[in-house]
PDB file of N, CA and C in Angstrom:
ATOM      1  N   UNK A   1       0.846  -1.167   0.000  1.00  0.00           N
ATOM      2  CA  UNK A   1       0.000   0.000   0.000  1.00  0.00           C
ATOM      3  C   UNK A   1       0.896   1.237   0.000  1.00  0.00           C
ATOM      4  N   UNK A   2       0.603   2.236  -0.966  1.00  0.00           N
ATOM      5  CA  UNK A   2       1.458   3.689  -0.902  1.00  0.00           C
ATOM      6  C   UNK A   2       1.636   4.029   0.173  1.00  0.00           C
ATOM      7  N   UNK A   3       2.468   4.872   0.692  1.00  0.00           N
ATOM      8  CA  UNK A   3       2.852   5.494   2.099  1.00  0.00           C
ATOM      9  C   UNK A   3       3.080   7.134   1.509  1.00  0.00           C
ATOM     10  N   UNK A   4       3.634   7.910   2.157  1.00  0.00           N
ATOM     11  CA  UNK A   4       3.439   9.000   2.048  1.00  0.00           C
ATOM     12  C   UNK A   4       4.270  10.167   2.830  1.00  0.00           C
ATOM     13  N   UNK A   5       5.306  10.827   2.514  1.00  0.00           N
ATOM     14  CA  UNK A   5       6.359  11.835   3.287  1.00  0.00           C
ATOM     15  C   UNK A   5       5.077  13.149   3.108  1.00  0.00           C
ATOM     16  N   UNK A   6       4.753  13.470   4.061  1.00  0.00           N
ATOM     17  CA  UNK A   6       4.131  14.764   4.090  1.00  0.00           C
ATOM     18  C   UNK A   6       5.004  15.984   4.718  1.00  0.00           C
ATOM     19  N   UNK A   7       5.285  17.096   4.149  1.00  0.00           N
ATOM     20  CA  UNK A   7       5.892  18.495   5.274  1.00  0.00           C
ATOM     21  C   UNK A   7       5.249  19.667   5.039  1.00  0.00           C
ATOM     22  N   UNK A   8       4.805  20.163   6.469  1.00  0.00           N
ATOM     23  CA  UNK A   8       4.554  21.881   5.916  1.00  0.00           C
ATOM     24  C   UNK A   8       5.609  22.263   6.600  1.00  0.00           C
ATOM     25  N   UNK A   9       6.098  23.323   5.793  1.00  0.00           N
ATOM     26  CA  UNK A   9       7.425  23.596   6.057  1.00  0.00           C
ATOM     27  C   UNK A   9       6.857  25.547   5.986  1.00  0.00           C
ATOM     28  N   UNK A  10       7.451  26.040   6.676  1.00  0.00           N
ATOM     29  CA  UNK A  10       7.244  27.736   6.693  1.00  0.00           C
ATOM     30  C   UNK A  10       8.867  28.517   6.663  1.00  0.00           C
ATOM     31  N   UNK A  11       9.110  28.890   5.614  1.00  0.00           N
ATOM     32  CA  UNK A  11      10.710  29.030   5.237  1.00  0.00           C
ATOM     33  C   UNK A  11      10.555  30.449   5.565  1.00  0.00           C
ATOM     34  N   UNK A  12      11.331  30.841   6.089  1.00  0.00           N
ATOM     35  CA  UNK A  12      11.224  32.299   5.949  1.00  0.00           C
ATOM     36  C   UNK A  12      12.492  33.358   4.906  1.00  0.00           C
ATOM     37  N   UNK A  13      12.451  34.062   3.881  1.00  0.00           N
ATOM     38  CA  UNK A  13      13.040  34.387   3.091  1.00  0.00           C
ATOM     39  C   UNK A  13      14.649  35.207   3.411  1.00  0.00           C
ATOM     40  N   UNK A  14      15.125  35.388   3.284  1.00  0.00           N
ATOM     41  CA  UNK A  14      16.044  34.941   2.247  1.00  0.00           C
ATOM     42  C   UNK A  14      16.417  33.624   2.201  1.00  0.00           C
ATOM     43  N   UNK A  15      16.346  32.140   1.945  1.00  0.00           N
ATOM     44  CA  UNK A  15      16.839  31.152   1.761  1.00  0.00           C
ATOM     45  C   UNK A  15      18.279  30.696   2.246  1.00  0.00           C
ATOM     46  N   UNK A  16      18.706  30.031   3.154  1.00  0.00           N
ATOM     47  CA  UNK A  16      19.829  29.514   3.179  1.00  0.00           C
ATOM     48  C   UNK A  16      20.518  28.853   2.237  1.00  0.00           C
ATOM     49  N   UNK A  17      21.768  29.332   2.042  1.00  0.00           N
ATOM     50  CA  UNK A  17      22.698  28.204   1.257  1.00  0.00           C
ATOM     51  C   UNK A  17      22.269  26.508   1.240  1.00  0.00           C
ATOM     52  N   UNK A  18      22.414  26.185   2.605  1.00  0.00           N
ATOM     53  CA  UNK A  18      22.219  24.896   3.003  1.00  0.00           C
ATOM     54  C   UNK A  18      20.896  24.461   2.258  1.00  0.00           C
ATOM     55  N   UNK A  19      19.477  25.189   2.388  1.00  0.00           N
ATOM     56  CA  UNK A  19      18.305  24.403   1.663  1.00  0.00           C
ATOM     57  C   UNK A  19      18.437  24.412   0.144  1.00  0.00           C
ATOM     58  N   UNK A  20      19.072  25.310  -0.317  1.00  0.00           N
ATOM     59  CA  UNK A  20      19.519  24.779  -2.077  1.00  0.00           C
ATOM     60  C   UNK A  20      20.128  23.891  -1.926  1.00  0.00           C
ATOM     61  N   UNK A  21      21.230  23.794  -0.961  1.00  0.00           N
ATOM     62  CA  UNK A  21      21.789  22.247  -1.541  1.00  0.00           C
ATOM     63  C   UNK A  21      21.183  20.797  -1.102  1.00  0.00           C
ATOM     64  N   UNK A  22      20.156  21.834  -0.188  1.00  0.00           N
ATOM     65  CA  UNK A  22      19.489  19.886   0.539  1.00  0.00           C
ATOM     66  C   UNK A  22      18.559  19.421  -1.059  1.00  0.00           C
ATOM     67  N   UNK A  23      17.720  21.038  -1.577  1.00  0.00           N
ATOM     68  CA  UNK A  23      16.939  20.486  -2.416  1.00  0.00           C
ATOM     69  C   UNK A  23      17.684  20.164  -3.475  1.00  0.00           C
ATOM     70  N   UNK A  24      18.823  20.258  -4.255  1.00  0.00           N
ATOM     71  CA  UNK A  24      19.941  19.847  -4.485  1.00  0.00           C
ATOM     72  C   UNK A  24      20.348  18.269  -5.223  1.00  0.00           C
ATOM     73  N   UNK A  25      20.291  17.525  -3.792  1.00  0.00           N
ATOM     74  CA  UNK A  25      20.318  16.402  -3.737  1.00  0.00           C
ATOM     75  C   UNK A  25      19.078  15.629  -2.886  1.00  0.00           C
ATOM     76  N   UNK A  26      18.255  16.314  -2.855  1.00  0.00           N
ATOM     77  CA  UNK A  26      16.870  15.107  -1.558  1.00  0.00           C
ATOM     78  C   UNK A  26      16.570  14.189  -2.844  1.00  0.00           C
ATOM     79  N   UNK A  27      16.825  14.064  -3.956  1.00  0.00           N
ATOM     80  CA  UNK A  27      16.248  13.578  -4.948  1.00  0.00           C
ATOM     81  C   UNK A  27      16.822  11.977  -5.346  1.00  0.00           C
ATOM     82  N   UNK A  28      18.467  12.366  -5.544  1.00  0.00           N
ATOM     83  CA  UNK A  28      19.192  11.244  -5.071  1.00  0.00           C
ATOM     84  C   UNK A  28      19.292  10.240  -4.090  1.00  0.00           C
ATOM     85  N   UNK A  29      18.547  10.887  -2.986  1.00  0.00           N
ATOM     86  CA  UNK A  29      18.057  10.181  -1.247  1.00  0.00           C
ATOM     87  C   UNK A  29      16.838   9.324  -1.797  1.00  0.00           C
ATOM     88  N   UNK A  30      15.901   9.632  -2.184  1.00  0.00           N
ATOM     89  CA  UNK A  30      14.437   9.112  -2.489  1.00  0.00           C
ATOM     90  C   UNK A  30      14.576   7.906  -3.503  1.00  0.00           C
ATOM     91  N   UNK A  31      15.296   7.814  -4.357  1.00  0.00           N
ATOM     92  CA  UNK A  31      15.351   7.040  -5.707  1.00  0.00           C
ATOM     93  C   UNK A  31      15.948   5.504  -5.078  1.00  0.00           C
ATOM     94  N   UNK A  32      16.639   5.250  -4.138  1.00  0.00           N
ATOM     95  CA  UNK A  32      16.635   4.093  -3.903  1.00  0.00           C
ATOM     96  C   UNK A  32      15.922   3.297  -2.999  1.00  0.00           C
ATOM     97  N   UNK A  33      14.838   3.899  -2.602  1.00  0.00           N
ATOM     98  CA  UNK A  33      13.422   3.842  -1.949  1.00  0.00           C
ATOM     99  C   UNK A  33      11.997   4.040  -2.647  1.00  0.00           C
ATOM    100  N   UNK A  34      12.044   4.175  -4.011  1.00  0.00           N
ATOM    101  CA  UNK A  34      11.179   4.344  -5.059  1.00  0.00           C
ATOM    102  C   UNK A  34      10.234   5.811  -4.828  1.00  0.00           C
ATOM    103  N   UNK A  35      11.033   6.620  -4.123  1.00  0.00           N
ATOM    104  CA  UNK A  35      10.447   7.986  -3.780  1.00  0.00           C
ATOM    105  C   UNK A  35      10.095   8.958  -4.666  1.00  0.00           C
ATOM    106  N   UNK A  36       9.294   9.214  -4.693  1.00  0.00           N
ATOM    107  CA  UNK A  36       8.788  10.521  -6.229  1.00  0.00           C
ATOM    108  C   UNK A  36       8.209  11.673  -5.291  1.00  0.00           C
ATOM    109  N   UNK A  37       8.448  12.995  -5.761  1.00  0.00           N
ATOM    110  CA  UNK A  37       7.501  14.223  -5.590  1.00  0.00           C
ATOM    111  C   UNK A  37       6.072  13.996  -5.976  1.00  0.00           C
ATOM    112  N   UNK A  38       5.061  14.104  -5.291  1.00  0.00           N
ATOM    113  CA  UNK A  38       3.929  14.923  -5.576  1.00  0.00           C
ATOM    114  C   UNK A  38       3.378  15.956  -5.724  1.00  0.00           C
ATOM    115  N   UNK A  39       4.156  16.442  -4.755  1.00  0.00           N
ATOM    116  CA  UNK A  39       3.577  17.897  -4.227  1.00  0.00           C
ATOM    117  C   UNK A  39       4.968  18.384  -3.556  1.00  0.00           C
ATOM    118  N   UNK A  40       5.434  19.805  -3.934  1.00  0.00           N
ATOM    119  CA  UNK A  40       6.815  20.312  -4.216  1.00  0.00           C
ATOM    120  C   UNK A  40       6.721  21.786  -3.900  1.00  0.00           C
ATOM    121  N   UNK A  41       6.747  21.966  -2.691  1.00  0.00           N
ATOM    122  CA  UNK A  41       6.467  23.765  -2.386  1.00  0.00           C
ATOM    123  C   UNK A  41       5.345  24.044  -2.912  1.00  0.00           C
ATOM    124  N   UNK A  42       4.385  23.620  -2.545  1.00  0.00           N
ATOM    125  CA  UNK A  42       3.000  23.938  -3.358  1.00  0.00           C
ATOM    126  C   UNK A  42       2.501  25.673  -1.967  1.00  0.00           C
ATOM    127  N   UNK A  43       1.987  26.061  -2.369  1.00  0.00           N
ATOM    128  CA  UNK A  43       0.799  27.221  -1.455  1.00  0.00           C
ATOM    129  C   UNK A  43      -0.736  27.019  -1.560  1.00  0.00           C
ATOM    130  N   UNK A  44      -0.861  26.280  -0.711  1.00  0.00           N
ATOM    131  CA  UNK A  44      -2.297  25.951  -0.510  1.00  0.00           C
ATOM    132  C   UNK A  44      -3.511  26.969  -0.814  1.00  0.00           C
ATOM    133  N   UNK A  45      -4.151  26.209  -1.939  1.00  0.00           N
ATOM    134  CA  UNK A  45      -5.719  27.418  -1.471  1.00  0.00           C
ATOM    135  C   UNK A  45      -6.424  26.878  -0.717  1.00  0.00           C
ATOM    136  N   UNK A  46      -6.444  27.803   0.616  1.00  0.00           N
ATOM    137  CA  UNK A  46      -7.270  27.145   1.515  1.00  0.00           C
ATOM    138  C   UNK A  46      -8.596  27.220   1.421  1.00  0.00           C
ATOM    139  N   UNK A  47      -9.318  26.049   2.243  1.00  0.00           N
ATOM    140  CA  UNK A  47     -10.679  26.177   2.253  1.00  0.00           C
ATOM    141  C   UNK A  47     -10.850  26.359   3.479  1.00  0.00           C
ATOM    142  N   UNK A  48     -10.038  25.907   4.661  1.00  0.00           N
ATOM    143  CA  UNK A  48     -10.916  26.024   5.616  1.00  0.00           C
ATOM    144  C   UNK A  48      -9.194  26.488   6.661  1.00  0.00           C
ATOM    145  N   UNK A  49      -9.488  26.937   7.557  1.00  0.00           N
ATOM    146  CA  UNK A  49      -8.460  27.119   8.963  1.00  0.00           C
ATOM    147  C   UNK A  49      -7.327  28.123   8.100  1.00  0.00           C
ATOM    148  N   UNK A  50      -6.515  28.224   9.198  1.00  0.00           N
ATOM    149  CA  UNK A  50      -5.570  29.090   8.651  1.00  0.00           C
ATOM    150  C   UNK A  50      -4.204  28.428   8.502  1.00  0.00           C
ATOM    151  N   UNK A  51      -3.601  28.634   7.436  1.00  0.00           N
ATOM    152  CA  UNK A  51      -2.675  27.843   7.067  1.00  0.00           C
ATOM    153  C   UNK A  51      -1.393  28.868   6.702  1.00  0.00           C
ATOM    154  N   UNK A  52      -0.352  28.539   7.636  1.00  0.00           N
ATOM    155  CA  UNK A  52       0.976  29.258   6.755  1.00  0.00           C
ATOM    156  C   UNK A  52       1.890  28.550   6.141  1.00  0.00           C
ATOM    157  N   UNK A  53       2.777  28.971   5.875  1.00  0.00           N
ATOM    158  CA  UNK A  53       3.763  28.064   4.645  1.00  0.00           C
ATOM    159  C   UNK A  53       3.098  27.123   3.728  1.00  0.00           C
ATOM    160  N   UNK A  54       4.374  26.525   3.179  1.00  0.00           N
ATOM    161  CA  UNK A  54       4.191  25.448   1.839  1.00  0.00           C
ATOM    162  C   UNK A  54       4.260  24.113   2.355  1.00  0.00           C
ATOM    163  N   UNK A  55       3.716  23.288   1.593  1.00  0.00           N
ATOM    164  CA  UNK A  55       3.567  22.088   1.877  1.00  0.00           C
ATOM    165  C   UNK A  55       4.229  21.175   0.745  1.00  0.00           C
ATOM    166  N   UNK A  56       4.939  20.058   1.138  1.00  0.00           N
ATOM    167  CA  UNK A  56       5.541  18.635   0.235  1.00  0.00           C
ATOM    168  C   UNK A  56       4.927  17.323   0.161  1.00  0.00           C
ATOM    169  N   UNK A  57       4.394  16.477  -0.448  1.00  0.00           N
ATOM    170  CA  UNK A  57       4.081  15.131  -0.626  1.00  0.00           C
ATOM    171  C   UNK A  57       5.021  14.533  -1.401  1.00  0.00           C
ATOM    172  N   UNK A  58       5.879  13.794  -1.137  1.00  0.00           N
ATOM    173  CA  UNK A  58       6.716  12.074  -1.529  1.00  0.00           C
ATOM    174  C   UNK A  58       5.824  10.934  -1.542  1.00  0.00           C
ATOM    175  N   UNK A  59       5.449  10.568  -2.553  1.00  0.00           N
ATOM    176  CA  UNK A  59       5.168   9.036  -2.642  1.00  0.00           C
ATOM    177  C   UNK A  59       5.821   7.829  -2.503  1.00  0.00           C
ATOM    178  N   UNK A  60       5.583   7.102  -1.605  1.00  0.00           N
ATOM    179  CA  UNK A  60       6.654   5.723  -1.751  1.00  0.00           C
ATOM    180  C   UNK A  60       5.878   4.898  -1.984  1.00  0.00           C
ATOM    181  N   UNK A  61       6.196   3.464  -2.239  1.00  0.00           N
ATOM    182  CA  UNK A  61       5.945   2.180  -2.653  1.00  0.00           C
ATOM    183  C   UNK A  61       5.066   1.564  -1.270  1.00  0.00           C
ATOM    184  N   UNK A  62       5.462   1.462  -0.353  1.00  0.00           N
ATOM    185  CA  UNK A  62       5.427   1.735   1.043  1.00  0.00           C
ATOM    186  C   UNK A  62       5.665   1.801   2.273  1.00  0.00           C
ATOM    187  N   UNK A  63       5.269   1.730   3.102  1.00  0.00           N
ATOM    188  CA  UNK A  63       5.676   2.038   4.701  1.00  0.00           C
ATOM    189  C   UNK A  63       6.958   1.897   4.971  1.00  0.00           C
ATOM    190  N   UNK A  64       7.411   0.749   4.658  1.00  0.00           N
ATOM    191  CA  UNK A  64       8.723  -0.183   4.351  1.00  0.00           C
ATOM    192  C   UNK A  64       9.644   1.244   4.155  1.00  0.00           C
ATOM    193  N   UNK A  65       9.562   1.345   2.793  1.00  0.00           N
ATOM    194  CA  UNK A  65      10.274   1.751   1.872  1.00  0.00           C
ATOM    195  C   UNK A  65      10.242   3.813   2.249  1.00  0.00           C
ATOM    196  N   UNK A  66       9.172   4.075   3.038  1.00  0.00           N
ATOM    197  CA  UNK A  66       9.126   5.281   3.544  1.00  0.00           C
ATOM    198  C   UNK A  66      10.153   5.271   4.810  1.00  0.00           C
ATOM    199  N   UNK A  67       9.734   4.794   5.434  1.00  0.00           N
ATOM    200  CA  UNK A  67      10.606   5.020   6.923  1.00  0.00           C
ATOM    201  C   UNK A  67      12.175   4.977   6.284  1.00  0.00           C
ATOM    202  N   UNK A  68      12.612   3.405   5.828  1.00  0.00           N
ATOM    203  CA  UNK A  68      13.905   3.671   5.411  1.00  0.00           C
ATOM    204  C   UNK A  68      14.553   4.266   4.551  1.00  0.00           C
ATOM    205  N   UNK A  69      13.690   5.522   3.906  1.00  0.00           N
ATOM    206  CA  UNK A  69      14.768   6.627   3.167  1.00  0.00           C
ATOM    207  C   UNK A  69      14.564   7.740   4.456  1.00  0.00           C
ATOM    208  N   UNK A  70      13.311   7.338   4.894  1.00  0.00           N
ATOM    209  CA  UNK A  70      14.210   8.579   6.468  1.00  0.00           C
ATOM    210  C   UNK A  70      15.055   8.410   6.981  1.00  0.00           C
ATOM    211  N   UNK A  71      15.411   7.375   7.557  1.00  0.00           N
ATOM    212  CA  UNK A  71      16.055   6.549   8.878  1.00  0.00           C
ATOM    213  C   UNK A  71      17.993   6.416   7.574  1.00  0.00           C
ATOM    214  N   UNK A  72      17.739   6.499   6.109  1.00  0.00           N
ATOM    215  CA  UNK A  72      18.880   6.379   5.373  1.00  0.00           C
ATOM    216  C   UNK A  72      19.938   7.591   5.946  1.00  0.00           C
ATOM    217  N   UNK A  73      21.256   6.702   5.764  1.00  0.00           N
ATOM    218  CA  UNK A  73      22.423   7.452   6.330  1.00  0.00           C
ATOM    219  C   UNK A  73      22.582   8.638   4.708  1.00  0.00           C
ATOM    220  N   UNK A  74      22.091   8.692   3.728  1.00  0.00           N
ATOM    221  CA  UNK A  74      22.154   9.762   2.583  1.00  0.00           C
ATOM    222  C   UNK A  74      21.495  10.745   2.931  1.00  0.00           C
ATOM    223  N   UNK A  75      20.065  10.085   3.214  1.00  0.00           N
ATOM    224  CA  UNK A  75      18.730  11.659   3.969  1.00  0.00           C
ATOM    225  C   UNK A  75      19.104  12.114   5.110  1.00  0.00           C
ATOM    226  N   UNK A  76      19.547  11.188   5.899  1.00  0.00           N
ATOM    227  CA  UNK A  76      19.947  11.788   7.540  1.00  0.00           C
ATOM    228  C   UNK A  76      21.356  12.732   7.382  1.00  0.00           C
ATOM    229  N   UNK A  77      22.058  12.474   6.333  1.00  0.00           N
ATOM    230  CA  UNK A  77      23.286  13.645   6.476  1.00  0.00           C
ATOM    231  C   UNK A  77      22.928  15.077   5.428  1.00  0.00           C
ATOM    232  N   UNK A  78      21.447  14.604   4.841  1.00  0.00           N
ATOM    233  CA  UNK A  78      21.260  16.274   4.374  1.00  0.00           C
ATOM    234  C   UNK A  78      20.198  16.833   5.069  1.00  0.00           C
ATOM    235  N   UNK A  79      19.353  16.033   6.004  1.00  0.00           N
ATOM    236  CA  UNK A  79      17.963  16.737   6.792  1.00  0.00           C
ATOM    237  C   UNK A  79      18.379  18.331   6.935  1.00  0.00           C
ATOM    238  N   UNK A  80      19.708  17.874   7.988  1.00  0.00           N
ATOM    239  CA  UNK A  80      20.238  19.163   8.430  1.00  0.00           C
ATOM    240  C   UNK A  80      20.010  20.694   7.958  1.00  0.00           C
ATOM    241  N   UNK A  81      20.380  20.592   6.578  1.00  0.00           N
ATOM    242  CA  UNK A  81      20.510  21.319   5.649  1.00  0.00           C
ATOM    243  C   UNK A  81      19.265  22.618   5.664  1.00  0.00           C
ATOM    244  N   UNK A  82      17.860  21.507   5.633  1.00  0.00           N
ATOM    245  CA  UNK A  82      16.434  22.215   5.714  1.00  0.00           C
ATOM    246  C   UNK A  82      16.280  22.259   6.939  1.00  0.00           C
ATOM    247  N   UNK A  83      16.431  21.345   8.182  1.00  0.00           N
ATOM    248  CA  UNK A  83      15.772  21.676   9.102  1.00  0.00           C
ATOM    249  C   UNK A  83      16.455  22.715  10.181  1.00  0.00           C
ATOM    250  N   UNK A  84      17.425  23.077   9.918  1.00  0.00           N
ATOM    251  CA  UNK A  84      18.242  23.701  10.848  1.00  0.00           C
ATOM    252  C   UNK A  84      18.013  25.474  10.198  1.00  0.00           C
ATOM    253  N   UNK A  85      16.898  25.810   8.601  1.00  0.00           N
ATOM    254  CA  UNK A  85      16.701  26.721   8.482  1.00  0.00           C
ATOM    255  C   UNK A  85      15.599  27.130   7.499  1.00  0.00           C
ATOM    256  N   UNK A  86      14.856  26.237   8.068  1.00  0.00           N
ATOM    257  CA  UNK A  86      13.355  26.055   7.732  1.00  0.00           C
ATOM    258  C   UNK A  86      12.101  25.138   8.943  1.00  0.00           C
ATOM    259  N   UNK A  87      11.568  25.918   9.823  1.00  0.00           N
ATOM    260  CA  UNK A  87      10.982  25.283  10.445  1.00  0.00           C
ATOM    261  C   UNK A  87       9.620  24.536  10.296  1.00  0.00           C
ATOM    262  N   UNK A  88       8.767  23.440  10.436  1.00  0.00           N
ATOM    263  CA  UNK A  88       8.075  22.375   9.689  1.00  0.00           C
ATOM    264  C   UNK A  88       8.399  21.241  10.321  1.00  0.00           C
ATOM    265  N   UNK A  89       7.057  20.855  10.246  1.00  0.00           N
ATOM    266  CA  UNK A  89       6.435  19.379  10.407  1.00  0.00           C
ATOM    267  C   UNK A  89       6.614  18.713   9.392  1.00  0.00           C
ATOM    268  N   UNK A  90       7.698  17.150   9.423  1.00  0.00           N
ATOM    269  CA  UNK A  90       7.506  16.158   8.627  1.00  0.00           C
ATOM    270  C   UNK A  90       6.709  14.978   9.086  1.00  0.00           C
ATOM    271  N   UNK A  91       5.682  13.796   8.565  1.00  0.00           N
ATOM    272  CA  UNK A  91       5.283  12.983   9.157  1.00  0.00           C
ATOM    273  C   UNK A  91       5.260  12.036   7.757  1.00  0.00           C
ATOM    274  N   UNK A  92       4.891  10.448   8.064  1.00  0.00           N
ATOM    275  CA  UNK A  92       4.979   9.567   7.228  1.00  0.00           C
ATOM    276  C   UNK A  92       3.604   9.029   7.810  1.00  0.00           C
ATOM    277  N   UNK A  93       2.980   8.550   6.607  1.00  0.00           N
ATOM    278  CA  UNK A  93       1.398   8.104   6.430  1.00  0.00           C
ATOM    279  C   UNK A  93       1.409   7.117   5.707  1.00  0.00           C
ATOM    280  N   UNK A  94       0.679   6.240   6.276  1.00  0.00           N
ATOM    281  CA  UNK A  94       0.239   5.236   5.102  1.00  0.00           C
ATOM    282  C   UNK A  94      -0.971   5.752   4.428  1.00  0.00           C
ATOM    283  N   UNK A  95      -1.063   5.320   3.346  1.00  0.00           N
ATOM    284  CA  UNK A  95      -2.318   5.463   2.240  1.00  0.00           C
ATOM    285  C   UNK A  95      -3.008   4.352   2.919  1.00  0.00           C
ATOM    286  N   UNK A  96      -4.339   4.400   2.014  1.00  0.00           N
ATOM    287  CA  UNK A  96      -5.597   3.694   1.960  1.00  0.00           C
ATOM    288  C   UNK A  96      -5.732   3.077   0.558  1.00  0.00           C
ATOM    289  N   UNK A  97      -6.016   1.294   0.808  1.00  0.00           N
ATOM    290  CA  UNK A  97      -6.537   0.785  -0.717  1.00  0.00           C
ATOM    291  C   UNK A  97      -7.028   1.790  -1.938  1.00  0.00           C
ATOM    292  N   UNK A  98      -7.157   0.514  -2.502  1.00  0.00           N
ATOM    293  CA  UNK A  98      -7.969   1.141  -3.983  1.00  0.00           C
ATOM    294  C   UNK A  98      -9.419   1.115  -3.507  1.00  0.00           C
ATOM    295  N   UNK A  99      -9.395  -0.007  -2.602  1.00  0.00           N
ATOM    296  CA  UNK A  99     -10.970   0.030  -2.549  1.00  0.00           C
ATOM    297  C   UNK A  99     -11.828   0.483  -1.081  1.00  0.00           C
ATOM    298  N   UNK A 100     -10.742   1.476  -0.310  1.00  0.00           N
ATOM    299  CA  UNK A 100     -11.164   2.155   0.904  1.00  0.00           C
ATOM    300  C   UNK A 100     -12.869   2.767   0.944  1.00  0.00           C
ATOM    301  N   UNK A 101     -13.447   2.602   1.668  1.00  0.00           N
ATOM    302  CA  UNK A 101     -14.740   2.813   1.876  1.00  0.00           C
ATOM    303  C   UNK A 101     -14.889   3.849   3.068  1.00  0.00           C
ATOM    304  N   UNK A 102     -14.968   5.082   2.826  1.00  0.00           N
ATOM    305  CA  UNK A 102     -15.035   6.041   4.151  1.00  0.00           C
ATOM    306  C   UNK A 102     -16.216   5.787   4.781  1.00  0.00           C
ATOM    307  N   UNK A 103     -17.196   5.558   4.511  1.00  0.00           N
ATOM    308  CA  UNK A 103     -18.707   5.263   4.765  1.00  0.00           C
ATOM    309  C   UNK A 103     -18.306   3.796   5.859  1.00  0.00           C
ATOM    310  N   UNK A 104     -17.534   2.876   5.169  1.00  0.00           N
ATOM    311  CA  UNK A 104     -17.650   1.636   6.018  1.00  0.00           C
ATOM    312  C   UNK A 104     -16.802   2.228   7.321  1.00  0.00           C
ATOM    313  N   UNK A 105     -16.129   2.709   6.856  1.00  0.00           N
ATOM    314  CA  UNK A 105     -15.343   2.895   8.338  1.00  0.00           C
ATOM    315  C   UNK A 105     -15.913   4.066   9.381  1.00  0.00           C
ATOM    316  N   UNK A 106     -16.503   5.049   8.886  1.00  0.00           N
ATOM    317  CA  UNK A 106     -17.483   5.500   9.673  1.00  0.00           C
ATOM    318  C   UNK A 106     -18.125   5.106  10.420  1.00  0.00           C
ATOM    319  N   UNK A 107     -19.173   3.913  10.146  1.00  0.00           N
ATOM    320  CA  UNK A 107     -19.648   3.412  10.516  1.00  0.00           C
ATOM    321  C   UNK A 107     -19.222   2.173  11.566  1.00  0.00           C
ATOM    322  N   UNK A 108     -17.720   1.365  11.303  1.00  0.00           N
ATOM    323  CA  UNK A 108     -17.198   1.059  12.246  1.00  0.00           C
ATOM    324  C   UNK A 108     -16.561   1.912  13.453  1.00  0.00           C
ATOM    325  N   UNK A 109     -16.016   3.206  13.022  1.00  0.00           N
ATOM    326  CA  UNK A 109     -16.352   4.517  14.042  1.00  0.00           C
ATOM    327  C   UNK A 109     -17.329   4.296  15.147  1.00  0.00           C
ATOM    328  N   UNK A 110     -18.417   4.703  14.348  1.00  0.00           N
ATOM    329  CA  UNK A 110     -19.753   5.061  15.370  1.00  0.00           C
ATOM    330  C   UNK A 110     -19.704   3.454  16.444  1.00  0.00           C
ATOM    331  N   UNK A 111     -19.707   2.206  15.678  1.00  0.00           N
ATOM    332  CA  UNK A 111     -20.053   1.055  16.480  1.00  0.00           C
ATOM    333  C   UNK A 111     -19.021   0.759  17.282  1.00  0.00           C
ATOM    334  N   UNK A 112     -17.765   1.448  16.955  1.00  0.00           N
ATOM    335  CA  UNK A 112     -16.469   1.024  18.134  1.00  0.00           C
ATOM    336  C   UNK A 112     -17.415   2.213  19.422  1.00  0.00           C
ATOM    337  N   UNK A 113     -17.422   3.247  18.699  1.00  0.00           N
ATOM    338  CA  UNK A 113     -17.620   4.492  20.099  1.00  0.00           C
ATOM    339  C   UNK A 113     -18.771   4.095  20.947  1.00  0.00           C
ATOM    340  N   UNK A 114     -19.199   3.178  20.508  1.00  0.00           N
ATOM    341  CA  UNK A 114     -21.013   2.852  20.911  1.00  0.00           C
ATOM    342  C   UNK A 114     -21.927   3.728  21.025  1.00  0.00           C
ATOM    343  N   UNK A 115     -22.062   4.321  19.450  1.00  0.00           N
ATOM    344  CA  UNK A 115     -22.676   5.393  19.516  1.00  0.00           C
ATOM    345  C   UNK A 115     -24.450   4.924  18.705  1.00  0.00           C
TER     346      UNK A 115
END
């Protein structure tokens, strides 16, 4: 099942040296984990709450294959780069089937809560 690198990241301008070169190479980090961009400094149109900065989506193959391009000694020696001058939330998600049913699980919702 897909997994998923999510970040909102809130950079504040002028850019560090260091995040050109993380974005640079994060690309080379991802490829032996079957990692692709989705979503790449995007600016959200929001619909709802208030939202600052940009946001990233990575696709992986999965869970597997997500954690260990984090936990990789290639990503772990450029994190630095962004996080030491860009502050942001990264988290890893698993996806949902092809054939996920929000309705069914709702409904197992309500009957776990005993509602």
């Amino acid at each position: 099942m897909t997994a998923y690198a999510l970040a909102h990241l809130r950079p504040q301008p002028p850019l560090h040296e260091d995040v050109f070169v993380y974005m640079e190479r994060i690309q080379e980090t991802l490829d032996p984990f079957g990692g692709r961009f989705l979503v790449h400094g995007t600016t959200p149109e929001v619909k709802e709450g208030p939202v600052e900065g940009t946001y990233v989506l990575i696709g992986f193959p999965d869970m597997e294959q997500a954690r260990a391009w984090y936990a990789s000694d290639a990503y772990q020696a450029i994190l630095p780069m962004r996080a030491d001058h860009i502050a942001g939330t990264a988290v890893l998600l698993d996806g949902v089937p092809a054939d996920y049913d929000a309705a069914a699980t709702g409904k197992a919702l309500r009957a776990a809560q005993g509602s």
